[in-house]
C-alpha atoms as a PDB file:
ATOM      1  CA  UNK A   1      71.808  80.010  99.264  1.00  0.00           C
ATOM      2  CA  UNK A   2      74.646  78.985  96.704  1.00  0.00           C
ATOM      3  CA  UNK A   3      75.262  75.205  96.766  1.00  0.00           C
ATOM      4  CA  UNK A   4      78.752  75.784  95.340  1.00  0.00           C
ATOM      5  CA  UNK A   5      80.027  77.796  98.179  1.00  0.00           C
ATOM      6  CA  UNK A   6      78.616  75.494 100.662  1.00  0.00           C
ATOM      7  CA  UNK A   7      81.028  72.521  99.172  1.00  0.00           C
ATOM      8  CA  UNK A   8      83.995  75.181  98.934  1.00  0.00           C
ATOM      9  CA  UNK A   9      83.334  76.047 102.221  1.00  0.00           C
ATOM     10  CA  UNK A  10      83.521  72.243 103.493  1.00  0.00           C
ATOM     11  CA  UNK A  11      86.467  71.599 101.559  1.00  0.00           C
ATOM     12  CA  UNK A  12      88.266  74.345 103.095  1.00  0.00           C
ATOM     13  CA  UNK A  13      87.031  73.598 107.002  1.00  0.00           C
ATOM     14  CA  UNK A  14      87.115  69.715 106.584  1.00  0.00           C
ATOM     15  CA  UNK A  15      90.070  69.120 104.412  1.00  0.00           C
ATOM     16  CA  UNK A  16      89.972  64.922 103.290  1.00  0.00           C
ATOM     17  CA  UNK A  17      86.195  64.012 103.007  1.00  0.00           C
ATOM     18  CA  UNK A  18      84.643  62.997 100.291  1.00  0.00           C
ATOM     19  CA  UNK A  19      81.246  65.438  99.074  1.00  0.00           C
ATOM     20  CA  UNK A  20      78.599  63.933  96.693  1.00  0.00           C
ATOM     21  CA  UNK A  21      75.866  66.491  95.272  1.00  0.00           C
ATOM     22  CA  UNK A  22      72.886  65.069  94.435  1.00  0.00           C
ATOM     23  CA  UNK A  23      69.325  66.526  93.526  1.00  0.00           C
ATOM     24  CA  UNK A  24      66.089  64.594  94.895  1.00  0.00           C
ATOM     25  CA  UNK A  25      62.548  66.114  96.148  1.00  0.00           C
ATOM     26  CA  UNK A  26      61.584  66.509 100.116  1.00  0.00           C
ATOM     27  CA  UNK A  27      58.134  66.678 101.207  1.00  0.00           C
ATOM     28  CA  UNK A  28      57.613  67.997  97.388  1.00  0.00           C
ATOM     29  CA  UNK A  29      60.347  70.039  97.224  1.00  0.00           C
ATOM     30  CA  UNK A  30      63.287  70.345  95.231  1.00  0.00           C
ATOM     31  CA  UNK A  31      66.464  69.771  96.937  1.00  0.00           C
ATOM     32  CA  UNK A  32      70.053  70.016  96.255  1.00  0.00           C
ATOM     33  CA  UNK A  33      72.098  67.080  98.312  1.00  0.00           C
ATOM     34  CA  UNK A  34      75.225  67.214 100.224  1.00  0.00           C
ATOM     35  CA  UNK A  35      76.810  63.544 101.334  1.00  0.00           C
ATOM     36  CA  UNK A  36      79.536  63.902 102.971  1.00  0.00           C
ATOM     37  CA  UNK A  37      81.765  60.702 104.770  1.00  0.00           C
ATOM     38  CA  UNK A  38      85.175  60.492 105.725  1.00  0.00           C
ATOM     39  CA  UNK A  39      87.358  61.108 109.323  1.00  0.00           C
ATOM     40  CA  UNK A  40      87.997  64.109 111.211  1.00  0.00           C
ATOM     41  CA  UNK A  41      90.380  64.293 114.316  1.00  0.00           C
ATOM     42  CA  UNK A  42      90.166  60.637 114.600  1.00  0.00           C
ATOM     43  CA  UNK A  43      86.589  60.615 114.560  1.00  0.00           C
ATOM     44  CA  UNK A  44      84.835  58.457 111.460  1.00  0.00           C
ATOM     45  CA  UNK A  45      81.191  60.199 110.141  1.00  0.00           C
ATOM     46  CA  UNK A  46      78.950  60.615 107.653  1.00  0.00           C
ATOM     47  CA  UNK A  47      76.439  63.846 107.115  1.00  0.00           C
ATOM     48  CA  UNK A  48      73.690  64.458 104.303  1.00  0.00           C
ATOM     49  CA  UNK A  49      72.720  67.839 104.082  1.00  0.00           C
ATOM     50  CA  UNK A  50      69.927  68.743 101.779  1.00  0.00           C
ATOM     51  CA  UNK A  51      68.868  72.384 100.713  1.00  0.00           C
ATOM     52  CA  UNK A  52      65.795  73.863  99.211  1.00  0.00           C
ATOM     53  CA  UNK A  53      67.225  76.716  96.304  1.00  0.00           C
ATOM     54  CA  UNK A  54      66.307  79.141  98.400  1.00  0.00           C
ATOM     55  CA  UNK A  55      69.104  77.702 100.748  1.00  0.00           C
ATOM     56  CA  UNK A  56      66.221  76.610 103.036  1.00  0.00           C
ATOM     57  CA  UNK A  57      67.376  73.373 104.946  1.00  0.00           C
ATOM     58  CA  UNK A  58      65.047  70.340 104.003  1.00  0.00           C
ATOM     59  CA  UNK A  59      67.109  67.536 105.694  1.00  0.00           C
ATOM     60  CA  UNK A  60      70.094  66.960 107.672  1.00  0.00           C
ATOM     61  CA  UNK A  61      71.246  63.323 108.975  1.00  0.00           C
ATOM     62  CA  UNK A  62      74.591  63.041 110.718  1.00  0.00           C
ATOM     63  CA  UNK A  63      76.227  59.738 112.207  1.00  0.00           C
ATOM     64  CA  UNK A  64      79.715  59.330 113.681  1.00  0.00           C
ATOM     65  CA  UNK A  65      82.081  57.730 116.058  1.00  0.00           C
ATOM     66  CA  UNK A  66      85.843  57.078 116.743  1.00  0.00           C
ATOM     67  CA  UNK A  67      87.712  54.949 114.198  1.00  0.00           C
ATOM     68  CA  UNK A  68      87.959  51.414 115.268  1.00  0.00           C
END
């Protein structure tokens, strides 16, 4: 439920991607925002994660593919 130790917790398993926090409301609801982008094992993504306070998932849209 702690939006803090989510990012540590990314930075530490996914080592060079770049995390943006953002706030915004979801069907009402107030959300803390995770986008992430960057490449992992070769592999080229992007991932927005979004989190009620209660550390409720709201939202969660991933795309990805191998680095051309």
């Amino acid at each position: 439920a702690d939006p803090d130790s989510f990012v540590s917790e990314l930075d530490a398993t996914l080592g060079d991607v770049n995390i943006d926090r953002s706030g915004r409301t979801i069907a009402g609801q107030d959300a803390t925002c995770f986008s992430m982008s960057g490449t992992i094992d070769g592999e080229t993504g992007a991932a927005e994660y979004c989190f009620r306070d209660d550390g409720v998932l709201l939202l969660l849209r991933a795309a990805g593919g191998p680095e051309t």
